[in-house]
Protein backbone atom coordinates (compact mmCIF):
# COMPACT_ATOMS: atom_id res chain seq x y z
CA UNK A 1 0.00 0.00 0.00
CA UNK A 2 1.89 3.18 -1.18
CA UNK A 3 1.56 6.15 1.15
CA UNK A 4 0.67 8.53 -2.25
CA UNK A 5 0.73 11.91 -0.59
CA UNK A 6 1.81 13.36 3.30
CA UNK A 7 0.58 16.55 4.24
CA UNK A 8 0.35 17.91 8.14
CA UNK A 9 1.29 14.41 10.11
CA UNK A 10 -1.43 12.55 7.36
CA UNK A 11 -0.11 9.96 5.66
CA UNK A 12 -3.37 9.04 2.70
CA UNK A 13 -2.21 5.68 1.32
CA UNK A 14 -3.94 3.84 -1.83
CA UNK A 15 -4.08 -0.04 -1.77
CA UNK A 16 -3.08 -2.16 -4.36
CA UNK A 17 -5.69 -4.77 -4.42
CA UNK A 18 -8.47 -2.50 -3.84
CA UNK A 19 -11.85 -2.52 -4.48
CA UNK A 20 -14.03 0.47 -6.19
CA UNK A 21 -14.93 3.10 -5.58
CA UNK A 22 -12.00 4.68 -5.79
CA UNK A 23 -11.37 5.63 -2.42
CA UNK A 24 -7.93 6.33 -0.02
CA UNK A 25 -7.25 6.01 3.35
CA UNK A 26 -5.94 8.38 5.35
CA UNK A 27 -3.67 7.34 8.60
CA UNK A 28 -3.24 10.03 11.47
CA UNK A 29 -1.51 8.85 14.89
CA UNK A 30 -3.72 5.72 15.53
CA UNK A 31 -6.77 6.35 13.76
CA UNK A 32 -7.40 6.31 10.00
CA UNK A 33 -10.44 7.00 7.91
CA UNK A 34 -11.67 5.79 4.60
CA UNK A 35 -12.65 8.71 2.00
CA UNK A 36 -14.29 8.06 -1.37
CA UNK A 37 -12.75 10.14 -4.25
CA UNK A 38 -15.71 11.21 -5.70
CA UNK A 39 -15.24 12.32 -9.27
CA UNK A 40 -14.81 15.47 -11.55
CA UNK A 41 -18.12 16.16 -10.75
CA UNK A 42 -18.75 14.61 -7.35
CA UNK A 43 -16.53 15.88 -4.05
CA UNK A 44 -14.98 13.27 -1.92
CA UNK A 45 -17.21 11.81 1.08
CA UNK A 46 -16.37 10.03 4.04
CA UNK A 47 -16.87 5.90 3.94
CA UNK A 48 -15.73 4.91 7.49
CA UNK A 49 -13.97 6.12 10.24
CA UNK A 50 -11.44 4.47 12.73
CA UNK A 51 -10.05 5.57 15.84
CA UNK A 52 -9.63 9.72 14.71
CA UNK A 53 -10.63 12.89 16.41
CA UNK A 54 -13.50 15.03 14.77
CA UNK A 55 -11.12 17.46 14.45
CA UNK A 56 -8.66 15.40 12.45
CA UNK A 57 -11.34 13.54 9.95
CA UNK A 58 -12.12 17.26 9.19
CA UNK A 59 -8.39 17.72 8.45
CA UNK A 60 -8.41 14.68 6.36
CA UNK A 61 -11.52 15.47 4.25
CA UNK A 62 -10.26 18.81 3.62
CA UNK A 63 -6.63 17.63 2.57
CA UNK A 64 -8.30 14.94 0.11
CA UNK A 65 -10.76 17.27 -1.12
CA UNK A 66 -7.63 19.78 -1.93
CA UNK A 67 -6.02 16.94 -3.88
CA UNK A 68 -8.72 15.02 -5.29
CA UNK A 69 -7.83 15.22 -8.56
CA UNK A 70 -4.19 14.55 -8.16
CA UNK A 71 -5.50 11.37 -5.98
CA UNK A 72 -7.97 9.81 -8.61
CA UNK A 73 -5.15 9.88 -10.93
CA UNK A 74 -2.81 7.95 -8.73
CA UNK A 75 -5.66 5.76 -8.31
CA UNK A 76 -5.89 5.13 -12.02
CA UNK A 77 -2.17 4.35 -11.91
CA UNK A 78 -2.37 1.80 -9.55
CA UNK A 79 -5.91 0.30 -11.08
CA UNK A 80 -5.92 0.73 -14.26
């Protein structure tokens, strides 16, 4: 699983035998959360969330949301 972008102490990590929707998951001290990608018309949503503060999923979101389309493409990289 290739840790695809770092950004304030988040470490958002894309799985290589993943499952759609194309998604990421984001790791932050010992929580993590899953976040769909969304699309060029859709803005990423949370899926699931493990173990983070409310403050830090909103961190998260907002990083993955800034780099959305940078992310799907990575995804397509890995997927196909």
């Amino acid at each position: 699983m290739p840790t695809v972008l770092r950004k304030d102490g988040f470490a958002v990590r894309i799985y290589f035998n993943d499952h759609l929707p194309p998604h990421v998951h984001v790791f932050k001290g010992g929580g993590q959360v899953r976040i769909s990608l969304g699309g060029e018309t859709e803005r990423p949503e949370l899926i699931q969330i493990e173990g983070m503060s409310n403050k830090d999923v909103a961190k998260a979101l907002e990083i993955v949301t800034e780099h959305q389309l940078e992310l799907l493409e990575k995804w397509k990289e890995i997927h196909g």
